[in-house]
N, C-alpha and C. Protein backbone atom coordinates (compact mmCIF):
# COMPACT_ATOMS: atom_id res chain seq x y z
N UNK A 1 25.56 5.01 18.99
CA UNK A 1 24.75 5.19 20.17
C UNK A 1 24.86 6.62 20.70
N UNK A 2 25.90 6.97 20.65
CA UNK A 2 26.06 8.44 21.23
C UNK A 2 25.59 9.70 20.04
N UNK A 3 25.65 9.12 18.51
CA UNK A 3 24.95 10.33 18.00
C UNK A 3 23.45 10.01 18.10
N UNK A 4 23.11 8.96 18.47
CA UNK A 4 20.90 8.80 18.66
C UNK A 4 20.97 9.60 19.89
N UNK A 5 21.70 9.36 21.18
CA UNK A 5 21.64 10.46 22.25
C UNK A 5 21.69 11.94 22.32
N UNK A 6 22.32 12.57 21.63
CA UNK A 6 22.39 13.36 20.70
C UNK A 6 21.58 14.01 20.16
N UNK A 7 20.86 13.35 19.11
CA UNK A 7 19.98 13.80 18.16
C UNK A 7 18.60 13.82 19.29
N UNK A 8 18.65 12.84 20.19
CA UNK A 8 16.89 13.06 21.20
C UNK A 8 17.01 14.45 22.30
N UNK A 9 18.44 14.51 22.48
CA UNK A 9 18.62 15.75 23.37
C UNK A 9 18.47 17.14 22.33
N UNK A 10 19.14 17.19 21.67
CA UNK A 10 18.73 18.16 20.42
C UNK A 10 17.34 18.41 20.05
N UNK A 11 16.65 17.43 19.96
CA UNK A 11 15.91 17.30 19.65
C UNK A 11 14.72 18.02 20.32
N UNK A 12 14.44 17.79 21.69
CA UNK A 12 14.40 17.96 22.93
C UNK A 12 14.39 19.01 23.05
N UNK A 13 15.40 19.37 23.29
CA UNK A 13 16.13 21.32 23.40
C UNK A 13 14.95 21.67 22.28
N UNK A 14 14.89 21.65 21.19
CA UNK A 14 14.82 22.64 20.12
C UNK A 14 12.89 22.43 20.49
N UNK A 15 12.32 21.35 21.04
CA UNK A 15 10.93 21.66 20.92
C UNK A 15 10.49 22.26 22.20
N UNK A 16 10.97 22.19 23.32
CA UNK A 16 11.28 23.23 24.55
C UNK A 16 11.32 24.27 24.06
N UNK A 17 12.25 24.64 23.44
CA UNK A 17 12.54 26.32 23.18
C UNK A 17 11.12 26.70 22.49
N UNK A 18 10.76 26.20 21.22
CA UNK A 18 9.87 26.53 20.58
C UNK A 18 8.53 26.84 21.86
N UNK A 19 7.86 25.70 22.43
CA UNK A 19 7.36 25.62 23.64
C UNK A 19 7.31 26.62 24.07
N UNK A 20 8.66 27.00 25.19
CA UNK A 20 9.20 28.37 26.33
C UNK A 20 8.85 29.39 25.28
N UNK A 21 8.46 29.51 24.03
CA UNK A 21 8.50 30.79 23.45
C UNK A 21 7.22 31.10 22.82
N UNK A 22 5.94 29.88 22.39
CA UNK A 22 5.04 30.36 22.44
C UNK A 22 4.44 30.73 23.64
N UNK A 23 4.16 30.06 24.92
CA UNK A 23 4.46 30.26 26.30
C UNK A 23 4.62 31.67 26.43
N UNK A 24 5.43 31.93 26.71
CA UNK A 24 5.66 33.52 26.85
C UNK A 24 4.99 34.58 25.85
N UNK A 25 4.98 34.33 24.55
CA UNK A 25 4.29 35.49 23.82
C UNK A 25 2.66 35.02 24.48
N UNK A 26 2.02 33.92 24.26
CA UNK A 26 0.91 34.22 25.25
C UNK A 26 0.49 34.64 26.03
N UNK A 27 1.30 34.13 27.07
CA UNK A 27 1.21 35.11 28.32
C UNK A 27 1.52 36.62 28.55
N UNK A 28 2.59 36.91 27.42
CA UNK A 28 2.51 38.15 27.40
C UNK A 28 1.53 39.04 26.66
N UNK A 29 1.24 38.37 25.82
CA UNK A 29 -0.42 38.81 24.79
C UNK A 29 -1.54 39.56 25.96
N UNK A 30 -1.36 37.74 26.90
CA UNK A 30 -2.63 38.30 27.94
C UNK A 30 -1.87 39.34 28.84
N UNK A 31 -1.14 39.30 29.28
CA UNK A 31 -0.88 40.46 30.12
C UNK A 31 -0.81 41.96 29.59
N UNK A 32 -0.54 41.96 28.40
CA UNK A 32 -1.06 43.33 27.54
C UNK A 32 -2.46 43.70 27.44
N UNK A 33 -2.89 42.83 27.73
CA UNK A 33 -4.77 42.98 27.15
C UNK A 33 -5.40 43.17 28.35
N UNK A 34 -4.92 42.75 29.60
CA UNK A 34 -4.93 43.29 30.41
C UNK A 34 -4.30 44.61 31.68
N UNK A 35 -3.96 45.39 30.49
CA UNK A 35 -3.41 46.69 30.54
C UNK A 35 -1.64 46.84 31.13
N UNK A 36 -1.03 45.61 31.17
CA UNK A 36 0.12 46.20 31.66
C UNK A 36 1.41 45.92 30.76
N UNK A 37 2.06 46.54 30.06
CA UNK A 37 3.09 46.66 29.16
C UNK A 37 4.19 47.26 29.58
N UNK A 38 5.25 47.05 28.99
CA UNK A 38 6.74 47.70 29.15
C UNK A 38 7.34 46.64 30.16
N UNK A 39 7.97 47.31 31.09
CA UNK A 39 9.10 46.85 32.57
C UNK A 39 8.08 46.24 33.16
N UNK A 40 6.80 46.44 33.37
CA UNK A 40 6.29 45.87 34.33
C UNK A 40 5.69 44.57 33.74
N UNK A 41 5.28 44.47 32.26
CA UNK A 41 4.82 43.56 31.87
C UNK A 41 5.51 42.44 31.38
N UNK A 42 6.66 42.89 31.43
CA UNK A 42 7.23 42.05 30.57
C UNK A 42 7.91 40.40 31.67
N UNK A 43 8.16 40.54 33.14
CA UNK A 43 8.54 40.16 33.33
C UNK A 43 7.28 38.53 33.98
N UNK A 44 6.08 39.29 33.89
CA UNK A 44 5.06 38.21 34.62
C UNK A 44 5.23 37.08 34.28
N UNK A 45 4.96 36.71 32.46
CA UNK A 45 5.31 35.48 32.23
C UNK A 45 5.62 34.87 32.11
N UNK A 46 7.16 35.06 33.12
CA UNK A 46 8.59 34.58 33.38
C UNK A 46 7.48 33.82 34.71
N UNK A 47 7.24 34.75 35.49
CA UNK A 47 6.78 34.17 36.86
C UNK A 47 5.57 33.59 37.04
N UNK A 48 4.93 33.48 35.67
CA UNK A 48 3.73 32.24 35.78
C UNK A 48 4.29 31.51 35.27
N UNK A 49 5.14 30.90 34.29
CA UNK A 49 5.78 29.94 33.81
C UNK A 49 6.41 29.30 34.79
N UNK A 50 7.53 30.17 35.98
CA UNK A 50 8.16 29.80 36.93
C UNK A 50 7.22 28.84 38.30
N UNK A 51 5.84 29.46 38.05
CA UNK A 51 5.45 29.06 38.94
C UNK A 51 4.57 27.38 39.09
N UNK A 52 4.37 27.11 37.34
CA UNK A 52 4.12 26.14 36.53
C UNK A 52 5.49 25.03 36.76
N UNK A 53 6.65 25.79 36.58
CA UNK A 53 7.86 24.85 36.89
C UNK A 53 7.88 24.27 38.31
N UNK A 54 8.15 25.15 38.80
CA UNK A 54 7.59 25.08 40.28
C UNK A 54 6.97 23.37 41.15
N UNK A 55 6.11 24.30 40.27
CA UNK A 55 4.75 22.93 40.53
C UNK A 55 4.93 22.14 40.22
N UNK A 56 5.54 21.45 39.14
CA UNK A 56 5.30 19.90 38.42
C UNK A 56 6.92 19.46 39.29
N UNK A 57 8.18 20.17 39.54
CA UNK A 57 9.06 19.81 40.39
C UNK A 57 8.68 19.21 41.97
N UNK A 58 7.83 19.91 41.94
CA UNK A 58 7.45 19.87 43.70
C UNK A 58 6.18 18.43 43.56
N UNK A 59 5.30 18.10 42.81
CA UNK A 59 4.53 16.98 42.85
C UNK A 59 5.65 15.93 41.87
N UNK A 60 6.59 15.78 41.31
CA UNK A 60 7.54 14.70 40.62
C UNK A 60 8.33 14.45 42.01
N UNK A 61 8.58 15.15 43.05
CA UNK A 61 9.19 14.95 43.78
C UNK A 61 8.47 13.97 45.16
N UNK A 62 7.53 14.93 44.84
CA UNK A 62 6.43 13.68 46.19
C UNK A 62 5.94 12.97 45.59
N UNK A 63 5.79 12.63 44.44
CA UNK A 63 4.88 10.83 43.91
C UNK A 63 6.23 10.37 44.36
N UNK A 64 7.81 10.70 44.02
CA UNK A 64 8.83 9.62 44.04
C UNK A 64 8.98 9.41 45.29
N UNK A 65 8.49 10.18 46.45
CA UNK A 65 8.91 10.09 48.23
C UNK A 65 7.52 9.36 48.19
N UNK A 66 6.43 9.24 47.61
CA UNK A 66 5.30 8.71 48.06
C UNK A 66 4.56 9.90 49.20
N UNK A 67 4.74 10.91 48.80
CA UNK A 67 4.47 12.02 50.05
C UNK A 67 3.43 12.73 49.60
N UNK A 68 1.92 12.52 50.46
CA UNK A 68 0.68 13.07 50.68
C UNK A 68 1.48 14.97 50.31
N UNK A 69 1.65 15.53 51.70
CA UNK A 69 2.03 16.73 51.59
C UNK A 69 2.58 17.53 50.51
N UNK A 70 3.76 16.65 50.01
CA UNK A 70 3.55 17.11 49.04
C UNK A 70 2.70 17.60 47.50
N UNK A 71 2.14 16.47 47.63
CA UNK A 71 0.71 16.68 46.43
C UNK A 71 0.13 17.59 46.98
N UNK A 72 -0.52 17.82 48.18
CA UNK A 72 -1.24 18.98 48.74
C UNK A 72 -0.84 19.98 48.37
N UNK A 73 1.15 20.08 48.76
CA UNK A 73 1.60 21.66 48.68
C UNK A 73 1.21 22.26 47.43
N UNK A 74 1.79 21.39 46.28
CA UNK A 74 1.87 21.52 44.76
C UNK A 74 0.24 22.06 44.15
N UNK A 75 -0.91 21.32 44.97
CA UNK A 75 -1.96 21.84 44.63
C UNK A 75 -2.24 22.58 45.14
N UNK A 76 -1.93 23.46 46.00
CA UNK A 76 -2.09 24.84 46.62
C UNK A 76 -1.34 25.58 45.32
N UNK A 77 -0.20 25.13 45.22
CA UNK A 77 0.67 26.03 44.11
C UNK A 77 0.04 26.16 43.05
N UNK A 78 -0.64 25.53 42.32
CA UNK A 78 -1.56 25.49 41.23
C UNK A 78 -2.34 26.36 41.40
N UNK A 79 -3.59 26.15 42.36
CA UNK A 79 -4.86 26.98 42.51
C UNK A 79 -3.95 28.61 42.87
N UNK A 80 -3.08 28.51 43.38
CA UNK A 80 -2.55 29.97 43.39
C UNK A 80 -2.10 30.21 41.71
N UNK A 81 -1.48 29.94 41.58
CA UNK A 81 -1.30 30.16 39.98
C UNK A 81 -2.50 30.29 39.60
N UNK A 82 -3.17 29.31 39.16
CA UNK A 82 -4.47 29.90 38.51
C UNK A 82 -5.31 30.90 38.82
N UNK A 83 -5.25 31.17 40.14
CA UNK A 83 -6.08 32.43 41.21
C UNK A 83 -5.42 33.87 40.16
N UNK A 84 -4.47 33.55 40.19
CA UNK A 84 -3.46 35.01 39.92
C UNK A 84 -3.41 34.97 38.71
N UNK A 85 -3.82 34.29 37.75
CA UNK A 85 -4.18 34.35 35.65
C UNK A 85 -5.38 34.90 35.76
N UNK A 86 -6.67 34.30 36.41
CA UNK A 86 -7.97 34.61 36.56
C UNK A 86 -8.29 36.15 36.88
N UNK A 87 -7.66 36.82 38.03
CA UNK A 87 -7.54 37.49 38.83
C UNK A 87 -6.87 38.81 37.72
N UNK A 88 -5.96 38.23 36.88
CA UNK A 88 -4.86 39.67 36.38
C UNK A 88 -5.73 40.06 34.82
């Protein structure tokens, strides 16, 4: 039982990472193509990813409270995220 636990957390981990890493070369693709590279570019698609995390924490948290506001907040957080991909 403890090596099947194991092997799904491993498991887990390793398609995340893959995930977190096409993720980022995308986003960093687009943020090159839209002219900004080096120090400044490199760090954005840390903070659209972050802001994606963000979001799905903050609405998992209000379906489990049953909390209106929260769904609201989370969809503000979204349309800002997306405002700021559209926008860059």
């Amino acid at each position: 039982m403890a090596a099947d636990r194991v092997i799904r957390w491993t498991t887990a981990g390793a398609v995340a990472g893959v995930a977190a890493m096409a993720s980022y070369e995308h986003a960093y693709a687009l943020v090159r193509a839209h002219g900004e590279a080096g120090r400044a570019g490199r760090p954005v698609p840390l903070t659209m990813d972050g802001l994606i995390y963000v979001t799905s924490i903050v609405s998992s948290r209000g379906a489990a409270a049953r909390s209106l506001s929260s769904g609201v907040h989370s969809l503000c957080l979204i349309s800002r995220c997306d405002g700021a991909m559209q926008a860059g």
